[in-house]
Protein backbone atom coordinates (compact mmCIF):
# COMPACT_ATOMS: atom_id res chain seq x y z
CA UNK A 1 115.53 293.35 12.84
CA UNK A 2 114.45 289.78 11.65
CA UNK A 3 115.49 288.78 8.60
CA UNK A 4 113.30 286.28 6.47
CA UNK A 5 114.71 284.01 3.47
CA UNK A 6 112.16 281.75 2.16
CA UNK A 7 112.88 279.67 -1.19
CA UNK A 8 111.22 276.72 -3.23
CA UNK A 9 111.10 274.40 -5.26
CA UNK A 10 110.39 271.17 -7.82
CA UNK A 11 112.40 267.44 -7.44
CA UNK A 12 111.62 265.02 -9.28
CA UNK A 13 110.90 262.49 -7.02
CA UNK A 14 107.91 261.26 -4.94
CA UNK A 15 107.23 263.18 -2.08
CA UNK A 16 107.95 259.89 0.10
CA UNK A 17 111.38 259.24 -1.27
CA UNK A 18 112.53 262.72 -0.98
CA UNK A 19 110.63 263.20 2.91
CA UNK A 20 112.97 259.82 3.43
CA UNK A 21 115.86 261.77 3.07
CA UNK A 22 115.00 265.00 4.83
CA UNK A 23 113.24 263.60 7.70
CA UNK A 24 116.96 262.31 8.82
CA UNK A 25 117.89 265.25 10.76
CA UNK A 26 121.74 263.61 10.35
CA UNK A 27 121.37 263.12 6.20
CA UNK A 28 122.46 266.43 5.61
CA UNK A 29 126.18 265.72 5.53
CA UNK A 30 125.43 262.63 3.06
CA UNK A 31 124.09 265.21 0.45
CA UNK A 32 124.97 268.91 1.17
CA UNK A 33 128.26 270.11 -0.61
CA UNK A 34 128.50 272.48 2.27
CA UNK A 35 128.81 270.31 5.08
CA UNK A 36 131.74 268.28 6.13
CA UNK A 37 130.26 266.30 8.71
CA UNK A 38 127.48 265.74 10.97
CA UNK A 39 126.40 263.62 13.80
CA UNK A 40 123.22 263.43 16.40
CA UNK A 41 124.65 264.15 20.32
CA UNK A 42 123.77 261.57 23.08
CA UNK A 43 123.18 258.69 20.48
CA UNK A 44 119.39 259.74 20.14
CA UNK A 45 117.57 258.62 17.14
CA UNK A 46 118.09 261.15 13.83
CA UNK A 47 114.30 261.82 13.73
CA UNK A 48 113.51 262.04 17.63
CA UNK A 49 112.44 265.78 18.39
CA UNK A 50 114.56 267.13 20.80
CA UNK A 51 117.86 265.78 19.20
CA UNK A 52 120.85 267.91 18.81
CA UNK A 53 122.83 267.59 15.11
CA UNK A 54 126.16 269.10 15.66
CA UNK A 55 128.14 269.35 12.62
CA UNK A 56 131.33 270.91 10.49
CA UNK A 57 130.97 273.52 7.35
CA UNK A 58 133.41 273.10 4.40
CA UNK A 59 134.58 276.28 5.12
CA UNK A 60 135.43 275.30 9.22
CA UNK A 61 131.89 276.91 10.86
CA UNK A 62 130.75 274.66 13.23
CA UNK A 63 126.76 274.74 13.85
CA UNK A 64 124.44 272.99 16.44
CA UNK A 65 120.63 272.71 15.62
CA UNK A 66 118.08 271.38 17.08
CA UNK A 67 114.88 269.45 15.80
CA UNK A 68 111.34 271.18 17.60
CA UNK A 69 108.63 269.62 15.00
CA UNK A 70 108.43 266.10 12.97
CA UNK A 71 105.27 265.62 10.87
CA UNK A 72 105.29 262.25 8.76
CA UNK A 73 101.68 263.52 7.90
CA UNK A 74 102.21 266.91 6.94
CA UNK A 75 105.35 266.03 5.65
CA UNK A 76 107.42 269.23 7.51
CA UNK A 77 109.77 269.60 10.06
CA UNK A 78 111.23 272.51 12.11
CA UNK A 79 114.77 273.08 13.38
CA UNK A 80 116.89 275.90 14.82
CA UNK A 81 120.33 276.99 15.73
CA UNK A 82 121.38 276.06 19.04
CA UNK A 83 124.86 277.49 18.91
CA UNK A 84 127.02 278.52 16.02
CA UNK A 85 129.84 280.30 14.98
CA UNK A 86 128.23 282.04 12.01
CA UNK A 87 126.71 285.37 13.48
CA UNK A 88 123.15 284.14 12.45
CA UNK A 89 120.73 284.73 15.93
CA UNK A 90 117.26 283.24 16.56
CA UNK A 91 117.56 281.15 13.46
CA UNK A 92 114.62 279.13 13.10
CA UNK A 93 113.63 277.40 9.87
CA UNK A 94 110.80 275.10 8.22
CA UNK A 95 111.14 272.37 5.43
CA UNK A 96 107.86 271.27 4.21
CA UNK A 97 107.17 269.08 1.14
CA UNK A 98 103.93 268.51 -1.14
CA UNK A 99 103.02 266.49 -3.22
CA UNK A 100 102.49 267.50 -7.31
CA UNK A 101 99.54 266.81 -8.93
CA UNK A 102 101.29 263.84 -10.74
CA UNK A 103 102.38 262.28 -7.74
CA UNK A 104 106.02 261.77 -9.27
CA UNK A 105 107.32 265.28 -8.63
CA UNK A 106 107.38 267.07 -4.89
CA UNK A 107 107.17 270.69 -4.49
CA UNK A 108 109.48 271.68 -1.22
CA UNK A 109 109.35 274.75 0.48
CA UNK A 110 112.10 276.10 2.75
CA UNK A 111 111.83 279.22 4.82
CA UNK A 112 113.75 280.65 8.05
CA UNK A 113 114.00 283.92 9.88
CA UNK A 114 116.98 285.26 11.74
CA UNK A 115 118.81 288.24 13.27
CA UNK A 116 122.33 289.62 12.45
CA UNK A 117 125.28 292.22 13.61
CA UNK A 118 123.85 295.38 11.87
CA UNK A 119 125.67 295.82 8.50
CA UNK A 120 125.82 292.51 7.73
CA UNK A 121 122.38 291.90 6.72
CA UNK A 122 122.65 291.33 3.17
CA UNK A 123 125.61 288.88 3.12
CA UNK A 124 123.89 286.47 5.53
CA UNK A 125 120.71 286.39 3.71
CA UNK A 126 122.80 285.88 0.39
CA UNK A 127 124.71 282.63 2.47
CA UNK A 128 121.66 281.35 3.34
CA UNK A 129 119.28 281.75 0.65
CA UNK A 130 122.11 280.82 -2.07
CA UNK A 131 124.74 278.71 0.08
CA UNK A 132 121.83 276.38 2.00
CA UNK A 133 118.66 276.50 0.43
CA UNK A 134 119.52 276.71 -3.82
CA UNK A 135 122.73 274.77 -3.23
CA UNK A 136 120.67 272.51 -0.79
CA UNK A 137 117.93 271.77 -3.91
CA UNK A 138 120.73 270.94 -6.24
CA UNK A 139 122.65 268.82 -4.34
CA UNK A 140 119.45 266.97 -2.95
CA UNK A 141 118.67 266.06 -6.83
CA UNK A 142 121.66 264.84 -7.86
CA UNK A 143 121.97 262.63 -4.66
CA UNK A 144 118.85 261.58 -5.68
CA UNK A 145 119.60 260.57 -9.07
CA UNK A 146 122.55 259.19 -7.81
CA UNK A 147 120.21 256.42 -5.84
CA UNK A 148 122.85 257.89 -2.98
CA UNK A 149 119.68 258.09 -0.38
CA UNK A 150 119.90 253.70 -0.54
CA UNK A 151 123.59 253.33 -0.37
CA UNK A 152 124.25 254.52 3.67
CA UNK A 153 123.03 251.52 6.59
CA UNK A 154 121.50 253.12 9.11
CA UNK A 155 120.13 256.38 7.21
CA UNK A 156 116.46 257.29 6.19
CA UNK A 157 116.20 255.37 2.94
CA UNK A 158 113.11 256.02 -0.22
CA UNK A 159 112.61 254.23 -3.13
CA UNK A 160 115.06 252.43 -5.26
CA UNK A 161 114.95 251.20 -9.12
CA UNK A 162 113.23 247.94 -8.87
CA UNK A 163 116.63 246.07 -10.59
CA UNK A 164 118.96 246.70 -8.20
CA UNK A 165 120.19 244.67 -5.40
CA UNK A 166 121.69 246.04 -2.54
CA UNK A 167 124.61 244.98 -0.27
CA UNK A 168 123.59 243.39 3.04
CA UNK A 169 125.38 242.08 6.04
CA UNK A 170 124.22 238.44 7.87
CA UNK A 171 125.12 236.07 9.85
CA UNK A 172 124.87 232.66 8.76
CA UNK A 173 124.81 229.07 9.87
CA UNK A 174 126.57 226.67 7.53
CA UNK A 175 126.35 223.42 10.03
CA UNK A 176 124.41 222.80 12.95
CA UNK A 177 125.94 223.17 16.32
CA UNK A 178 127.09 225.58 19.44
CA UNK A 179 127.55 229.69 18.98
CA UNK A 180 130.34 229.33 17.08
CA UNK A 181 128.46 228.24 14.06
CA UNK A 182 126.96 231.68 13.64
CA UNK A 183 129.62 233.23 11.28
CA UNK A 184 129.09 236.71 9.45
CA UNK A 185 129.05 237.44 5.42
CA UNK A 186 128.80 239.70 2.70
CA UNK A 187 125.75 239.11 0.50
CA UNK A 188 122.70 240.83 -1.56
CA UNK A 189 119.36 241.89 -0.70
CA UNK A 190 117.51 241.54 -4.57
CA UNK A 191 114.60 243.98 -5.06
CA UNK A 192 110.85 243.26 -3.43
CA UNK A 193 108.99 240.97 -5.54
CA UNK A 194 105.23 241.31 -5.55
CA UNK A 195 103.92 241.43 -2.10
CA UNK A 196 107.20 242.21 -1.02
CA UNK A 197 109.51 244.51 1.21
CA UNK A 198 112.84 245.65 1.68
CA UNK A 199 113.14 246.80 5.01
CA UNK A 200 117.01 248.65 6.31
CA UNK A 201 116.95 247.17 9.79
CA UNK A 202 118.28 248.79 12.80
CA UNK A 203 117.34 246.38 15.45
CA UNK A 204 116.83 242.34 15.59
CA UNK A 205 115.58 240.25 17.93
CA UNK A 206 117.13 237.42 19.36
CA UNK A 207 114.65 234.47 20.42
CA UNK A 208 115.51 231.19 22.08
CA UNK A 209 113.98 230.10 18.46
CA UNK A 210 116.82 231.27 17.22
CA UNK A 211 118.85 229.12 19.30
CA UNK A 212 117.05 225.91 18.32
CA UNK A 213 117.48 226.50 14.75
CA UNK A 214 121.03 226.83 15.03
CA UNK A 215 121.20 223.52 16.86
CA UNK A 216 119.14 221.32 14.80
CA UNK A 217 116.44 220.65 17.00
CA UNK A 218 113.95 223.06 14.19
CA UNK A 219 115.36 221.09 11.49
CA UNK A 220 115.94 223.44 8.29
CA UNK A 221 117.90 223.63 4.69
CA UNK A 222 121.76 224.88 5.44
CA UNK A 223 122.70 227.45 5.05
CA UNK A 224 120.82 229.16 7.34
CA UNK A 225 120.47 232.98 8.94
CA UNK A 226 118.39 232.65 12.03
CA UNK A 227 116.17 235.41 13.18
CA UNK A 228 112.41 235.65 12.90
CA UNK A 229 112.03 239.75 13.87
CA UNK A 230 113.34 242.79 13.15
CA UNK A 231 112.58 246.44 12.90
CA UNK A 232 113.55 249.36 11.03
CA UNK A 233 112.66 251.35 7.49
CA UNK A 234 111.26 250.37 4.45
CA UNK A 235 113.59 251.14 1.44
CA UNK A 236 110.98 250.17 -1.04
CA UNK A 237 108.45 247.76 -1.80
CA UNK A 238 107.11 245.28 -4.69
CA UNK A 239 103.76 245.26 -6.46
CA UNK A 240 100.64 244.39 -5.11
CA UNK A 241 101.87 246.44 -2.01
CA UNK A 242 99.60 248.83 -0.36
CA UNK A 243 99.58 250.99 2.87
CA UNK A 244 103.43 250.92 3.35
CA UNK A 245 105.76 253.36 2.11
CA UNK A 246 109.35 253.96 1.34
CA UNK A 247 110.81 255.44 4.89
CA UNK A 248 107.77 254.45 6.79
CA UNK A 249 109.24 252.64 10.34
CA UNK A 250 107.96 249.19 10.83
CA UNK A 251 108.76 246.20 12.53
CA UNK A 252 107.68 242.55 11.34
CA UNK A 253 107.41 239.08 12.76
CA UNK A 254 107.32 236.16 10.46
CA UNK A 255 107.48 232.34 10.08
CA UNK A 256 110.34 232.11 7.89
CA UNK A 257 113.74 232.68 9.76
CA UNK A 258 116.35 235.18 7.94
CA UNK A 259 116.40 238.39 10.01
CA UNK A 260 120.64 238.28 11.20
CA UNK A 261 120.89 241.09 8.22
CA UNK A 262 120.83 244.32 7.65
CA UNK A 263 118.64 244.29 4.31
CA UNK A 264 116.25 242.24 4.09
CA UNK A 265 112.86 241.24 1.49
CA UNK A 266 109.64 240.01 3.83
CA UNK A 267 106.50 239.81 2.89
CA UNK A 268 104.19 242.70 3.81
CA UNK A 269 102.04 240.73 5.61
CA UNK A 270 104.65 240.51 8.19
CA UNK A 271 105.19 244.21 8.70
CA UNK A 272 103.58 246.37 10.93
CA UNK A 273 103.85 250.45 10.97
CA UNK A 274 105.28 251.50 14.54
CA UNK A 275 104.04 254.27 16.63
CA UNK A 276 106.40 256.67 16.72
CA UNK A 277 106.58 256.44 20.49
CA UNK A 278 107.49 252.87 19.87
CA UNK A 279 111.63 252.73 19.24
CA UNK A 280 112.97 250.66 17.17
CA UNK A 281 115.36 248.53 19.49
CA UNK A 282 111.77 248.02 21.97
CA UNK A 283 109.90 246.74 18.73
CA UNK A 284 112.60 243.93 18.05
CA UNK A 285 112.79 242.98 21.73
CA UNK A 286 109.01 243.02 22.23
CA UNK A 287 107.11 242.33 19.37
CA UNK A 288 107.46 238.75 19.08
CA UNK A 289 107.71 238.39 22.91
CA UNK A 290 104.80 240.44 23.45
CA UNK A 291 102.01 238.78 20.84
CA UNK A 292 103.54 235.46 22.52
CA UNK A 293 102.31 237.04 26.18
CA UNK A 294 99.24 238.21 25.10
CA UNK A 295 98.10 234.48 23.37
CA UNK A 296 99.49 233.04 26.39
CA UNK A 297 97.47 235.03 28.95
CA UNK A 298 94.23 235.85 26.69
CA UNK A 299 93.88 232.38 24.70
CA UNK A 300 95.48 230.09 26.54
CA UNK A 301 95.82 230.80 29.85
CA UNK A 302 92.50 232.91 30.41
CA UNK A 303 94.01 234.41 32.78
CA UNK A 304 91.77 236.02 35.46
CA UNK A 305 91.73 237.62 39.06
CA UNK A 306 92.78 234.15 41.17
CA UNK A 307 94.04 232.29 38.85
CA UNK A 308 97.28 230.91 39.75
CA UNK A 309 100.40 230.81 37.23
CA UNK A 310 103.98 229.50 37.37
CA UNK A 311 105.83 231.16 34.79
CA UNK A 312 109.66 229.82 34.29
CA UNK A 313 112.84 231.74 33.52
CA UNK A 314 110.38 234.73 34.75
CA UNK A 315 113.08 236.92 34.53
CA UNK A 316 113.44 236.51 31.08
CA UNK A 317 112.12 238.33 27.90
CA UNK A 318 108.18 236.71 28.08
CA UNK A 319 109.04 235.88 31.41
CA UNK A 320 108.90 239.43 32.01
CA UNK A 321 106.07 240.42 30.09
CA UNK A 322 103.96 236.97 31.20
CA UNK A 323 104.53 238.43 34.51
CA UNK A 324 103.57 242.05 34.58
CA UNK A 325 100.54 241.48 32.49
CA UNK A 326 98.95 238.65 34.81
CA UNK A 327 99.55 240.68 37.84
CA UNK A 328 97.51 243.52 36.10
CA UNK A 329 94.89 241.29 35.39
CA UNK A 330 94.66 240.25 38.81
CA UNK A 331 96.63 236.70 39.10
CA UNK A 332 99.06 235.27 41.72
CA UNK A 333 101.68 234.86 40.07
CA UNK A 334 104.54 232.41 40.82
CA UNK A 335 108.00 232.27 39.02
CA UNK A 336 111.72 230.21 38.65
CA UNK A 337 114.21 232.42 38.01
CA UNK A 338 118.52 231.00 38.66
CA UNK A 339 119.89 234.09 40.69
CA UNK A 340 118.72 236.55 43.30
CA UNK A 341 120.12 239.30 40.84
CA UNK A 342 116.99 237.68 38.80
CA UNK A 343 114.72 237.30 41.48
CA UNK A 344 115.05 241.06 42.11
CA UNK A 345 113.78 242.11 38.80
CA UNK A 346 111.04 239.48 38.50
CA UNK A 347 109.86 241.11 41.09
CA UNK A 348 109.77 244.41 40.26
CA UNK A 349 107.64 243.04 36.88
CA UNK A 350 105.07 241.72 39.06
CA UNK A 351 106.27 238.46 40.10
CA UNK A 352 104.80 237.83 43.74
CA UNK A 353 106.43 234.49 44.73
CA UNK A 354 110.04 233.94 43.12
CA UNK A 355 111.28 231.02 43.32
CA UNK A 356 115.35 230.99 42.82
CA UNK A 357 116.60 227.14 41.65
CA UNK A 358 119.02 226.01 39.12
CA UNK A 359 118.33 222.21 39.20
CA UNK A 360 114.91 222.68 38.27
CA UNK A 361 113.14 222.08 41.69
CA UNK A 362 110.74 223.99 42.48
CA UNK A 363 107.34 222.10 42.93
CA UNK A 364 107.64 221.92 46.37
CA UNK A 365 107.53 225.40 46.94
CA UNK A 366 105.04 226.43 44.41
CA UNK A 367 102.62 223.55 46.26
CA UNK A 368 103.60 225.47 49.61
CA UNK A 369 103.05 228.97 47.75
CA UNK A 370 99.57 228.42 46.69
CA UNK A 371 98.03 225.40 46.48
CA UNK A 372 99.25 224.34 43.47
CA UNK A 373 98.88 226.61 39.95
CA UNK A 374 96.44 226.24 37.22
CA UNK A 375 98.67 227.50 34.55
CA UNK A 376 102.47 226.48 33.99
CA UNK A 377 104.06 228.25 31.12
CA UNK A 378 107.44 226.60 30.38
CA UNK A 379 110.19 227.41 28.27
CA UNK A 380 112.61 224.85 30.33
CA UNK A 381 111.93 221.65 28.67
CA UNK A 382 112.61 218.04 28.97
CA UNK A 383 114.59 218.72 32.81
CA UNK A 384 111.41 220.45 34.30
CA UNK A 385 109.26 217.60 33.49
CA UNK A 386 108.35 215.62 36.54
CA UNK A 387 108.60 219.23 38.79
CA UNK A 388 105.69 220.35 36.47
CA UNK A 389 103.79 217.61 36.98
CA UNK A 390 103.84 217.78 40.48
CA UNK A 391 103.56 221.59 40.10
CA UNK A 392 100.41 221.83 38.95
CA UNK A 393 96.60 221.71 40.42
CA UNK A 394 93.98 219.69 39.81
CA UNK A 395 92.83 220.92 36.43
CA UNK A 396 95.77 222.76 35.98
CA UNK A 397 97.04 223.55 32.23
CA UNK A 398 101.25 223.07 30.88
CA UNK A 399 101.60 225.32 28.30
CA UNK A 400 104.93 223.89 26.75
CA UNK A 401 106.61 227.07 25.19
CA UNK A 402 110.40 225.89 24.91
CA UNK A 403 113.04 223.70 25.57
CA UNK A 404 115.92 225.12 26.79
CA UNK A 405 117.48 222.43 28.65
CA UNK A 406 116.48 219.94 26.25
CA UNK A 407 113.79 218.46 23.59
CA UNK A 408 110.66 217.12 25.96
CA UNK A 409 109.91 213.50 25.72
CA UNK A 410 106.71 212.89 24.11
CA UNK A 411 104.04 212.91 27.41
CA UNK A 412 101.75 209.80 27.94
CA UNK A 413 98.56 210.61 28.68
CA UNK A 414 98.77 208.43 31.84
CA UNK A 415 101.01 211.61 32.89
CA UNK A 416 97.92 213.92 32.71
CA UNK A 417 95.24 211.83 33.73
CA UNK A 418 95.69 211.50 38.14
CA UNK A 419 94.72 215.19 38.50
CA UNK A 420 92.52 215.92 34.88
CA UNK A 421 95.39 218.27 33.67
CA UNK A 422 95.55 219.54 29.90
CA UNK A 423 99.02 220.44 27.88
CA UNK A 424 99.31 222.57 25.03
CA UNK A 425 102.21 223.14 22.84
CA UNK A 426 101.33 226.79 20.74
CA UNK A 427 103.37 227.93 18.34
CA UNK A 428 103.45 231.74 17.99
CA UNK A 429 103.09 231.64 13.89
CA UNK A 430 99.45 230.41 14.44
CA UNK A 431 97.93 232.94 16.44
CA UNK A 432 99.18 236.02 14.21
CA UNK A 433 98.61 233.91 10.65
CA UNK A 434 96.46 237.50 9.06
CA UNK A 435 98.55 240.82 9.38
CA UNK A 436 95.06 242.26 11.05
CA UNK A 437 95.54 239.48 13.53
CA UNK A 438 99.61 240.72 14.15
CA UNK A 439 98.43 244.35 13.95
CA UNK A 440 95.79 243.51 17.11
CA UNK A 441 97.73 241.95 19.12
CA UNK A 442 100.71 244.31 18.40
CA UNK A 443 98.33 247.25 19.31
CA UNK A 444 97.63 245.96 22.74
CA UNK A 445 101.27 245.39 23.43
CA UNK A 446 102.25 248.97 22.19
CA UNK A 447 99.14 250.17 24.84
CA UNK A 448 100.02 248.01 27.29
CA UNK A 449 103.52 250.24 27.18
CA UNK A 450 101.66 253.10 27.29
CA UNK A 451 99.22 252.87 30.09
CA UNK A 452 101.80 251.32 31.98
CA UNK A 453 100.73 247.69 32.28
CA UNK A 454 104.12 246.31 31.01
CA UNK A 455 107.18 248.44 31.17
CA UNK A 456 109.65 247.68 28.81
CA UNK A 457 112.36 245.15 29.91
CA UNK A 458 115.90 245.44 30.40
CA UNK A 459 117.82 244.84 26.84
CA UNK A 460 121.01 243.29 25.98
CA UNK A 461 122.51 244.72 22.82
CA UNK A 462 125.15 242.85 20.63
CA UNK A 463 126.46 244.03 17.31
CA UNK A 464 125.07 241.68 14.48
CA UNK A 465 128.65 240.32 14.15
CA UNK A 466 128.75 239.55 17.80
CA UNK A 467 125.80 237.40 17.17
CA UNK A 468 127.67 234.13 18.58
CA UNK A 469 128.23 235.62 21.38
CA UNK A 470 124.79 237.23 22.22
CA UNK A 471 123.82 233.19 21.51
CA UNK A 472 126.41 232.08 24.00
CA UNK A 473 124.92 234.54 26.51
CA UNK A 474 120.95 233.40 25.73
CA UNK A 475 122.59 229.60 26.51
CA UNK A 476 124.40 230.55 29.63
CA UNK A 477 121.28 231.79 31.48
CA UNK A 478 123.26 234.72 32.86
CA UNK A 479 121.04 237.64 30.72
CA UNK A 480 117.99 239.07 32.26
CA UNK A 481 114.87 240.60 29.76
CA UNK A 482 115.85 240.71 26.07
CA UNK A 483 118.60 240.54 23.69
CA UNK A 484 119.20 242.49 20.58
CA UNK A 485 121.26 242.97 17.07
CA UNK A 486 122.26 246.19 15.93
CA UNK A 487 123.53 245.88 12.16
């Protein structure tokens, strides 16, 4: 016979900083007297459905669950046991919150059914209704008052006291020069100021920006901490803010470098919400890669069936992109790479002539390829010069996106003029100045994903305090798609 417990509830607390909490499938142990520990099996995310939570009672049970249902609309999620050593059988239960008419207070509503051995009916509804659910609501509001659903990196995080300042970990550059510069510390992440947000990050992107700034060649103030993405959850935000909320996942991309933390203030016209089939360590590797492939190809480029583009280092993180998305819209595209372990996977993103070189010749064969190509997007610099040049048709467009192996000499116009070719030298910052123009071209990176256009590339991932050495591999030309933090 089933048995059915089903209690409720008032916390005073908005209904998004206590959903914060219990969304986390792996909070529990951070808040629940009765459990001893707790972690999320295969290293899936905490609010993926489908994850397993396997965890320790106080009193030695062991319990696995599993999450079925996640609403961040409806605010309600549903679980059940997987495998236990409490006699409780075809346990299924449902957390679902509302808000109170005042908006401060949240009324939450717990309820599960389950079987047990015949005479033992009474005691297990007792453990569950008293032991989980009313010890559950208690402990929840003093971890609450506590501010103890801000203190943990990495956990679902709601709103915090607009005075304090929380602990972060960067990684900072104190002089200009080589990976070694990139040193961690200990510092604070002060509360949002108006039009502000403190995001927890999980995930950080690593750009060959980032590598110029630590350099020199970007000059900035010192001390510096590179980074110009991230992604992660909002912890709480400033006045003047509207449409994000505390625990909401979002990713931003911004002008101002600073991401190499793991708290960090942005403003919210930066951030973006993610879709939740979007994860977090594909939002920091793509989002600033992808808007750059989608100006690149849409605005600059105009790329359409026939036109012909050489894309360098197309084995890279835009490389990548650049070349999957041309190939959909019907180019030939052409594309350096320095290995055959590179030239493999350019080709399996779309890359129909790869050219493998490490002394930066290659116009001979792209002239042989094609004809010559209308479009050269390079990230190479000042040694590809000359070899673009000669690269390029009559009427052909360099789009000058980096400078890896050097600043580029300024280029007379003589240097254009024999065969009527344009050069452009976009900066990412100007084509996604409005958060509706980020959001746009986010949205057709996120369905480009989806329908299959782009897949996502492979990723490289480097704690935050390995961030010299995720720099020394970006230099070294060895890594293939994109690289990543994780605080």
């Amino acid at each position: 016979m089933l048995q059915k417990v089903v209690r409720s509830t008032i916390i005073d607390a908005p209904i998004e900083r206590v959903w914060a909490v219990l969304r986390d499938f792996n909070s529990h142990d951070q808040w629940h007297d009765t459990v001893e520990s707790s972690r999320i099996e295969g290293s899936e995310r905490s609010d993926q459905v489908g994850c397993v939570r396997s965890f320790t009672l106080r009193d030695g049970n062991r319990i696995r669950e599993q999450l079925l249902t996640l609403s961040d609309t409806e605010h309600k999620s549903t679980y059940c046991i997987v495998e236990a050593t409490l006699p409780l059988q075809r346990y299924v239960a449902t957390v679902t919150l509302k808000p109170v008419t005042d908006g401060q207070r949240t009324f939450w509503h717990w309820e599960s059914t389950f079987s047990t051995p015949p005479g033992r009916e009474r005691e297990l509804r007792e453990m569950v209704a008293q032991g989980v659910y009313e010890t559950g609501f208690e402990n929840l509001r003093r971890h609450l008052r506590q501010g103890g659903d801000l203190q943990a990196p990495g956990r679902a995080a709601g709103a915090m006291p607009a005075a304090l300042a929380v602990p972060t970990r960067r990684v900072a550059v104190e002089r200009y020069g080589g990976p070694e510069e990139l040193r961690p510390q200990d510092g604070e992440a002060a509360a949002p100021r108006a039009g502000e947000v403190r995001i927890r990050q999980r995930a950080i992107g690593v750009n060959f920006i980032d590598v110029y700034l630590r350099r020199g060649w970007i000059p900035s103030a010192l001390p510096l901490v590179p980074g110009m993405e991230a992604a992660g959850s909002v912890l709480d935000v400033g006045p003047q803010v509207s449409g994000l909320l505390p625990g909401d996942r979002v990713a931003y991309l911004g002008p101002v470098p600073g991401a190499y933390c793991d708290v960090r203030c942005v403003p919210a016209e930066w951030v973006l919400r993610l879709p939740a089939a979007i994860e977090d360590e594909v939002a920091a590797a793509l989002l600033l890669k992808g808007v750059t492939a989608d100006y690149l190809l849409r605005d600059l480029a105009r790329v359409q069936r026939g036109t012909r583009i050489l894309v360098h280092a197309a084995a890279g993180g835009v490389g990548l992109l650049v070349c999957a998305w041309a190939r959909r819209l019907g180019a030939v595209v052409l594309g350096t790479v320095s290995s055959e372990e590179k030239a493999r996977v350019a080709r399996e993103h779309g890359c129909e002539h790869v050219i493998v070189t490490r002394d930066y010749r290659f116009a001979d064969a792209v002239q042989r390829a094609c004809g010559g190509a209308d479009v050269v997007i390079d990230g190479l610099g000042d040694a590809a010069r000359d070899e673009n040049l000669a690269a390029l048709a009559r009427r052909g467009h360099w789009i000058s996106l980096g400078q890896a192996s050097g600043p580029l000499a300024p280029l007379p116009a003589d240097a254009l003029v024999a065969k009527s070719l344009s050069f452009s030298r976009p900066v990412v910052f100007d084509y996604v100045a409005t958060n509706e123009q980020l959001a746009e071209r986010a949205q057709r990176v996120w369905s480009a994903l989806s329908d299959g256009t782009l897949k996502p590339p492979p990723i490289e991932r480097h704690s935050l305090n390995a961030a010299a050495q995720a720099h020394a591999r970006l230099e070294s030309r060895a890594t293939i798609g994109a690289l990543v933090l994780l605080p």
